[in-house]
Protein backbone atom coordinates (compact mmCIF):
# COMPACT_ATOMS: atom_id res chain seq x y z
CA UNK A 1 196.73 -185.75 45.05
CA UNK A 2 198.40 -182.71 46.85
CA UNK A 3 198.48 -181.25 43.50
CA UNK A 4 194.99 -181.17 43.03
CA UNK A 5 194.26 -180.10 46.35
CA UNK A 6 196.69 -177.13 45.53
CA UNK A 7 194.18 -176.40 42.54
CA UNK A 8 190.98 -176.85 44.08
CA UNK A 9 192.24 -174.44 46.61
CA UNK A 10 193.69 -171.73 44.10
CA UNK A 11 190.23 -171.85 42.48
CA UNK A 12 188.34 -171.35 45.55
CA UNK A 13 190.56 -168.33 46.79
CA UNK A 14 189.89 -166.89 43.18
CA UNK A 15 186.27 -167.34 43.02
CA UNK A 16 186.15 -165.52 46.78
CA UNK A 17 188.14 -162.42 45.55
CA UNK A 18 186.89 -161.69 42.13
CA UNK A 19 183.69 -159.84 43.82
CA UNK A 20 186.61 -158.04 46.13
CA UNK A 21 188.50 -157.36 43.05
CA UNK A 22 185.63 -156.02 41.25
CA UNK A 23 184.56 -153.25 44.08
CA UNK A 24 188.47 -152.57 43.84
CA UNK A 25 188.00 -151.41 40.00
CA UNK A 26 184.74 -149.75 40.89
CA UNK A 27 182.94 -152.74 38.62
CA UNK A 28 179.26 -153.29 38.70
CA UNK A 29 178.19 -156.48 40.23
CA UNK A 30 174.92 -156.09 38.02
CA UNK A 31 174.62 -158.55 35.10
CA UNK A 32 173.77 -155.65 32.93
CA UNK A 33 173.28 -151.74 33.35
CA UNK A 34 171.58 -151.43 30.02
CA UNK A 35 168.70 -153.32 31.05
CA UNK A 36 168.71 -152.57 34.78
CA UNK A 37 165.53 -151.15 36.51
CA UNK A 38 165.54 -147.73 38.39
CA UNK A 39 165.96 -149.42 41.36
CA UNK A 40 168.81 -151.60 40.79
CA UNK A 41 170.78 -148.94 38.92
CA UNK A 42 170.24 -146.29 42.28
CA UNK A 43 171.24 -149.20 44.10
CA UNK A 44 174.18 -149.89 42.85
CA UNK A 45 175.27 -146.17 41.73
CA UNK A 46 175.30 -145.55 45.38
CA UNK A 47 177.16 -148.81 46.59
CA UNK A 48 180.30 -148.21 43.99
CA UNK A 49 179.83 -143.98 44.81
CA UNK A 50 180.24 -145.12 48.86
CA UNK A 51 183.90 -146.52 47.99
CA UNK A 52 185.03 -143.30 46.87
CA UNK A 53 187.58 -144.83 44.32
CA UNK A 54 189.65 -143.21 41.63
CA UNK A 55 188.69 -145.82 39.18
CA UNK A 56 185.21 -144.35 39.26
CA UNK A 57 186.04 -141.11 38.00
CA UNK A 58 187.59 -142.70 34.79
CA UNK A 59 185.71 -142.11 31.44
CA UNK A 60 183.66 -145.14 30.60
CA UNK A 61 183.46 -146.54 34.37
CA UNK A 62 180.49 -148.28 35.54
CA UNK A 63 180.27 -145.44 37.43
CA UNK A 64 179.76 -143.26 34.81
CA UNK A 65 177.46 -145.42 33.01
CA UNK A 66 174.96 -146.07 35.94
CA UNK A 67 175.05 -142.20 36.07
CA UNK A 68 173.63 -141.52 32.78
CA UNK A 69 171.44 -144.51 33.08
CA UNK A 70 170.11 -142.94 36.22
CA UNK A 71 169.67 -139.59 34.08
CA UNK A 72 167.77 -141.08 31.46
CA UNK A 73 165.34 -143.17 33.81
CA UNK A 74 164.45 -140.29 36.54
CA UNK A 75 163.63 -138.33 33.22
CA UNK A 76 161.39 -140.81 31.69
CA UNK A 77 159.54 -141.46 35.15
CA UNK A 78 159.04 -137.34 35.76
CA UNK A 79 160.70 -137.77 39.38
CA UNK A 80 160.28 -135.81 41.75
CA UNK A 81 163.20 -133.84 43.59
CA UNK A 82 163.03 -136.36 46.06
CA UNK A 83 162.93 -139.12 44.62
CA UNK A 84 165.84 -138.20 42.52
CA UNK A 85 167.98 -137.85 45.78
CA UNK A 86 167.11 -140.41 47.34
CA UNK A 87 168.14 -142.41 44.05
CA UNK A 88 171.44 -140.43 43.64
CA UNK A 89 172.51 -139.49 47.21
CA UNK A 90 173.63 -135.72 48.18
CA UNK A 91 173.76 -133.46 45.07
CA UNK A 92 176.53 -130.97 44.91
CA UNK A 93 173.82 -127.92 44.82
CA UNK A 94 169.90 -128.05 44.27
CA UNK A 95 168.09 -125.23 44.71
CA UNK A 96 166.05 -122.57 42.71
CA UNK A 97 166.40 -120.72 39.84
CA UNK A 98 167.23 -117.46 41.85
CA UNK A 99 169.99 -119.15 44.29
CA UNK A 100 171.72 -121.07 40.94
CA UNK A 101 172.03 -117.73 39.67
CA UNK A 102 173.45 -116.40 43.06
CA UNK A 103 176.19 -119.40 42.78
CA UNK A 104 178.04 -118.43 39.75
CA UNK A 105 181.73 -118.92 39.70
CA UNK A 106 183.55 -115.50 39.78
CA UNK A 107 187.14 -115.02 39.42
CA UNK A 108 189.10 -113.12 42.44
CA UNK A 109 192.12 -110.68 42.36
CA UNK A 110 194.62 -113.18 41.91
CA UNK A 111 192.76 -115.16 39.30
CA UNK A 112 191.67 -117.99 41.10
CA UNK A 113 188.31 -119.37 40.89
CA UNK A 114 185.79 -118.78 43.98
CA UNK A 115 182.60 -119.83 44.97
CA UNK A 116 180.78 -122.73 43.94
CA UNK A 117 181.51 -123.46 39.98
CA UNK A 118 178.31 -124.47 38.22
CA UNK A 119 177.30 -124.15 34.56
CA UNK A 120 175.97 -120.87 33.77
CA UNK A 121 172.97 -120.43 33.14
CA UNK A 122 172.55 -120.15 29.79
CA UNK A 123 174.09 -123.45 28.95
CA UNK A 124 171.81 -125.27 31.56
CA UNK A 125 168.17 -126.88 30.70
CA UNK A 126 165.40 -124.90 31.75
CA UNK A 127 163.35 -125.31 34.65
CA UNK A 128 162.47 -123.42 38.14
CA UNK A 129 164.30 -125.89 40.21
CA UNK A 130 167.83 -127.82 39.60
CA UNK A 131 169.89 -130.62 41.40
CA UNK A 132 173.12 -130.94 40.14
CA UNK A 133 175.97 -133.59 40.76
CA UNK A 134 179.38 -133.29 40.05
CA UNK A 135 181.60 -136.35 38.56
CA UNK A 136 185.28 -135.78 38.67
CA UNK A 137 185.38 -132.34 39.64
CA UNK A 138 185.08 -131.84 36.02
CA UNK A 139 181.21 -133.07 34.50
CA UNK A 140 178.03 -131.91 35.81
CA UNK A 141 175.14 -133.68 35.42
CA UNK A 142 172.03 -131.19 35.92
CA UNK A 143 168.05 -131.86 36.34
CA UNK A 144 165.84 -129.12 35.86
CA UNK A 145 162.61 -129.37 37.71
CA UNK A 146 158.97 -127.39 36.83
CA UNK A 147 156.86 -127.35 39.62
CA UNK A 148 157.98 -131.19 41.53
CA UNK A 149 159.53 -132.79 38.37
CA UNK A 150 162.21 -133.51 36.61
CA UNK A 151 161.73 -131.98 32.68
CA UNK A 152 165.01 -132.07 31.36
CA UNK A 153 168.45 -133.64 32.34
CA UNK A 154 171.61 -131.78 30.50
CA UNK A 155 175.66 -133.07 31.26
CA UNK A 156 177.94 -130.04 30.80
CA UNK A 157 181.61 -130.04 30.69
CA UNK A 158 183.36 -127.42 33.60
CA UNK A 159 185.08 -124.89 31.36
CA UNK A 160 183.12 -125.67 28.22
CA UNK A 161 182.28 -121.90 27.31
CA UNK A 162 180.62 -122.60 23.94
């Protein structure tokens, strides 16, 4: 009888820390991102962004994938630049076409980058308008807004000159 009060315990501590375990490895909790709404994708791109965990920044993370579901959806609905805040928190620049262009990276003296690094322009989508977000210091994901809405959504790889 202890033994199987031993079990029944064991299971129980499990089935408690396997939501714990999942936040840990930056795992949705959704049953699937492919067929989430808008809503439940923003919602959870922000809760597993608010852990700020390494495991999100890995390629093929939940993370990652909620990101370019939530690229693909604020395109198809036309959002607004507010709307696509408030679904994807605090960009890493927005702004118009005339400040992007003011943010280029330059290189000092010593050869170190400085400034903000964003895409140049020519490799970005077009629009009047852009909110970008960085993922792992590394991928930008930029929107490119006409008038109040998002046209165009582009990722671009930092130091992809092509």
């Amino acid at each position: 009888m202890k033994g199987l009060y031993a079990v029944l315990i064991a299971f129980g501590l499990m089935i408690i820390s396997i939501p714990t375990m999942a936040q840990g490895g930056c795992s949705s909790i959704l049953e699937s991102i492919e067929a989430a709404s808008l809503d439940e994708a923003s919602q959870e791109f922000l809760r597993l962004g608010s852990y700020k965990n390494p495991y999100c920044d890995t390629t093929g993370s939940d993370y990652e994938q909620l990101m370019k579901k939530l690229e693909v959806l604020l395109t198809e609905a036309s959002a607004s630049k507010e709307m696509v805040v408030e679904k994807m928190g605090t960009p890493y620049y927005q702004g118009a076409l005339a400040e992007y262009e003011n943010q280029k990276l330059t290189i000092g003296r010593n050869g170190k980058p400085m400034g903000k690094a964003l895409p140049p322009s020519y490799k970005i989508p077009t629009g009047e308008y852009f909110i970008v977000y960085l993922w792992r210091n590394k991928d930008y994901l930029v929107f490119a807004l006409k008038g109040n809405t998002v046209t165009e959504a582009r990722w671009w790889e930092k130091g992809d000159y092509r």
